[in-house]
N, C-alpha and C. Protein backbone atom coordinates (compact mmCIF):
# COMPACT_ATOMS: atom_id res chain seq x y z
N UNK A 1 65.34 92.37 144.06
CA UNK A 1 65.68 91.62 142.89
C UNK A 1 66.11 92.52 141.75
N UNK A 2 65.49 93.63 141.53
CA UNK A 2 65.91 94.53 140.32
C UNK A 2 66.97 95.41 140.93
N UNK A 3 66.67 95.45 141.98
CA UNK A 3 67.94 96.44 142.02
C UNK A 3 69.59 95.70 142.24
N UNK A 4 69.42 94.20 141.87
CA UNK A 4 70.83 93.69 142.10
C UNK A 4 71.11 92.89 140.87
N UNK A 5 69.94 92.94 139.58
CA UNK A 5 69.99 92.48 138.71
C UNK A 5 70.70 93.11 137.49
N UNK A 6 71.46 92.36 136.84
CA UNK A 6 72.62 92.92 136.15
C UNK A 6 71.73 93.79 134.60
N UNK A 7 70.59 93.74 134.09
CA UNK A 7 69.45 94.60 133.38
C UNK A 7 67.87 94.32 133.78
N UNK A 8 67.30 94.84 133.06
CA UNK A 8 65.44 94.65 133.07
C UNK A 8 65.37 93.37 133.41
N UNK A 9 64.14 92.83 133.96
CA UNK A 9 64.10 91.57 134.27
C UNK A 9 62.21 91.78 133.73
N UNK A 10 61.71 90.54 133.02
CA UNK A 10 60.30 90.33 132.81
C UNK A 10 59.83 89.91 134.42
N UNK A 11 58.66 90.55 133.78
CA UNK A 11 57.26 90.04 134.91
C UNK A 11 57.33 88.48 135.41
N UNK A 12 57.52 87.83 134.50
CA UNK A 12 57.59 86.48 134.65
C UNK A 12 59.10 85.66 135.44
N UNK A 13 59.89 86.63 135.48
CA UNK A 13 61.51 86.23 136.21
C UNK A 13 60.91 86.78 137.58
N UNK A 14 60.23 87.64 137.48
CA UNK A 14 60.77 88.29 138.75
C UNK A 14 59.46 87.79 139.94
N UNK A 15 58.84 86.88 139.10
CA UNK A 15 57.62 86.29 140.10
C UNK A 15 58.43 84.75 140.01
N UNK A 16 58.84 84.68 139.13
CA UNK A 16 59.81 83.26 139.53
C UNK A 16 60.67 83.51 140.67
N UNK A 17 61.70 83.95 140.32
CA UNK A 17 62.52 84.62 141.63
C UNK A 17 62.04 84.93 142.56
N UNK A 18 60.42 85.44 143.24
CA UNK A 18 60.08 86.04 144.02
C UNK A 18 59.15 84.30 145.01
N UNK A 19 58.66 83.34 143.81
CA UNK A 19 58.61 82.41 144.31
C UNK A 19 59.39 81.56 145.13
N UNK A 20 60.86 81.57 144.09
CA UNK A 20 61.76 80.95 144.89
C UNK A 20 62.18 81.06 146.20
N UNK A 21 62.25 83.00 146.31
CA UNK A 21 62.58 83.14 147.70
C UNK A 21 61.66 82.77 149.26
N UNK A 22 60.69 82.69 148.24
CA UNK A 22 59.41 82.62 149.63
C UNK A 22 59.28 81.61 149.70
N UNK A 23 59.59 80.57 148.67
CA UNK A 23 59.32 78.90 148.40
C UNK A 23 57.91 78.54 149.11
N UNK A 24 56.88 79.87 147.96
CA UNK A 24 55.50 79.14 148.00
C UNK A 24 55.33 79.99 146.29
N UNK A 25 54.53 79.63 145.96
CA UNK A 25 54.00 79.92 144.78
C UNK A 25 53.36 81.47 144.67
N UNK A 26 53.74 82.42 144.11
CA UNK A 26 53.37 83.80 143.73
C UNK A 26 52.74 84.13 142.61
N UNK A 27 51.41 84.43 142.41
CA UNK A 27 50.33 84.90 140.95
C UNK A 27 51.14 85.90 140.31
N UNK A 28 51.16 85.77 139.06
CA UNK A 28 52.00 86.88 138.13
C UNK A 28 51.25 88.14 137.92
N UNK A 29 49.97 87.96 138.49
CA UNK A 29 48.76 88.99 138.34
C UNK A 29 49.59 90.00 139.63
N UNK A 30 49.50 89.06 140.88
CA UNK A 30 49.95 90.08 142.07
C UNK A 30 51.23 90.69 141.67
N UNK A 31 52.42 90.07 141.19
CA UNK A 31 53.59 90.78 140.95
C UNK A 31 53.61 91.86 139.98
N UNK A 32 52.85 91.75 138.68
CA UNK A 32 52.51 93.20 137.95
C UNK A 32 51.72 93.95 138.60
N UNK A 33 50.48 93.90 139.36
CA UNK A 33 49.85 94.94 139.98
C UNK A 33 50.99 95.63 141.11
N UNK A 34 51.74 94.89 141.38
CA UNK A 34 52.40 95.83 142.56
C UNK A 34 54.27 96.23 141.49
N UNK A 35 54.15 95.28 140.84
CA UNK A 35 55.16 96.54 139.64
C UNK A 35 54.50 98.03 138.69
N UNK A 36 53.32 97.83 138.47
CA UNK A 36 52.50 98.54 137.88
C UNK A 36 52.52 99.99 138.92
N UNK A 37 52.30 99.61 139.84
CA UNK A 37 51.88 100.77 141.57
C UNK A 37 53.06 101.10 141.80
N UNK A 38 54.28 100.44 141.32
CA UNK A 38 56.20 101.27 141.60
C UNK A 38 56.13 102.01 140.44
N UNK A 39 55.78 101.73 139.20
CA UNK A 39 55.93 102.47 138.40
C UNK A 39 55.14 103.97 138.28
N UNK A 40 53.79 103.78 138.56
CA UNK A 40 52.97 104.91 138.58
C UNK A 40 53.39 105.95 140.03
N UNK A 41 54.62 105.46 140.96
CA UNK A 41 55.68 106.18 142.00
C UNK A 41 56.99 106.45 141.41
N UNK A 42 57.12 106.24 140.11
CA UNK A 42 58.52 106.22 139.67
C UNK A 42 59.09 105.69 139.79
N UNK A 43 59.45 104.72 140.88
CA UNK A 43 60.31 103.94 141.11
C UNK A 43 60.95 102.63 140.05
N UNK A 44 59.73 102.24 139.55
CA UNK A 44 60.65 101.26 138.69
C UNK A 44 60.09 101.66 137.21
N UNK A 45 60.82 101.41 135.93
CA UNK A 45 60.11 101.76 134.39
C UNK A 45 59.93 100.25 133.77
N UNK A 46 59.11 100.23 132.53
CA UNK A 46 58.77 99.76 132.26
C UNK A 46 59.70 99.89 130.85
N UNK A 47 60.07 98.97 130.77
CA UNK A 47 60.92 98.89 129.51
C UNK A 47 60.61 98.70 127.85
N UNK A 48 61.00 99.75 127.35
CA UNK A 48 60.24 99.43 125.99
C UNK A 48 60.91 97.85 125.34
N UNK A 49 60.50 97.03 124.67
CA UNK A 49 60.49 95.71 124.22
C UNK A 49 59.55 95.37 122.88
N UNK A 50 60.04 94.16 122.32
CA UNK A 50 58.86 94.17 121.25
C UNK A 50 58.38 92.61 121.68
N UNK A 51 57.10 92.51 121.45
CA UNK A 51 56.73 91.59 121.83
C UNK A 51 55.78 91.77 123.31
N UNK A 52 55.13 90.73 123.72
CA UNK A 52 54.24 91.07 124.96
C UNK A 52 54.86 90.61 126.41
N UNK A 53 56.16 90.69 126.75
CA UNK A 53 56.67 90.05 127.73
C UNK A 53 57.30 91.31 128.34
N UNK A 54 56.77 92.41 128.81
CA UNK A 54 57.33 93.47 129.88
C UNK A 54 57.94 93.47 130.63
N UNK A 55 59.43 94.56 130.40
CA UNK A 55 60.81 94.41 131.38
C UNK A 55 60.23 95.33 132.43
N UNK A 56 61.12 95.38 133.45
CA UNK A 56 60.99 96.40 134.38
C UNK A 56 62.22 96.63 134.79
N UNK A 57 62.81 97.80 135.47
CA UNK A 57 64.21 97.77 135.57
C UNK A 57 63.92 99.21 136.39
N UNK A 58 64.84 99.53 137.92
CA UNK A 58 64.51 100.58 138.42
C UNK A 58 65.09 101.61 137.94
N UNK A 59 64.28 102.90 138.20
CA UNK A 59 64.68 104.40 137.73
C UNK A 59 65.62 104.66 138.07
N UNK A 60 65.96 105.54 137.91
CA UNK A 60 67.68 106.21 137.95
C UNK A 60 67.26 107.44 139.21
């Protein structure tokens, strides 16, 4: 999903989107703990933002 997404996408798109594809319902808890665990691998950053709604968008 992030890597075909045209910028950062919130926690909350990307457990939507991640619902849709599985077409069952996905906890937003599970989708940040396992964005949280790409990030602390580098793989994806965490986007600075103002406000409490965290982008993520993969590393370069």
């Amino acid at each position: 999903m992030l890597t075909s997404a045209p910028g950062p996408m919130t926690t909350a798109a990307l457990r939507e989107q991640l619902s849709a594809d599985l077409a069952r319902p996905v906890v937003i808890e599970t989708v940040y703990r396992g964005l949280s665990l790409l990030a602390d691998r580098g793989q994806v950053l965490r986007v600075p933002t103002r406000g409490r709604h965290t982008q993520w968008a993969i590393s370069a």
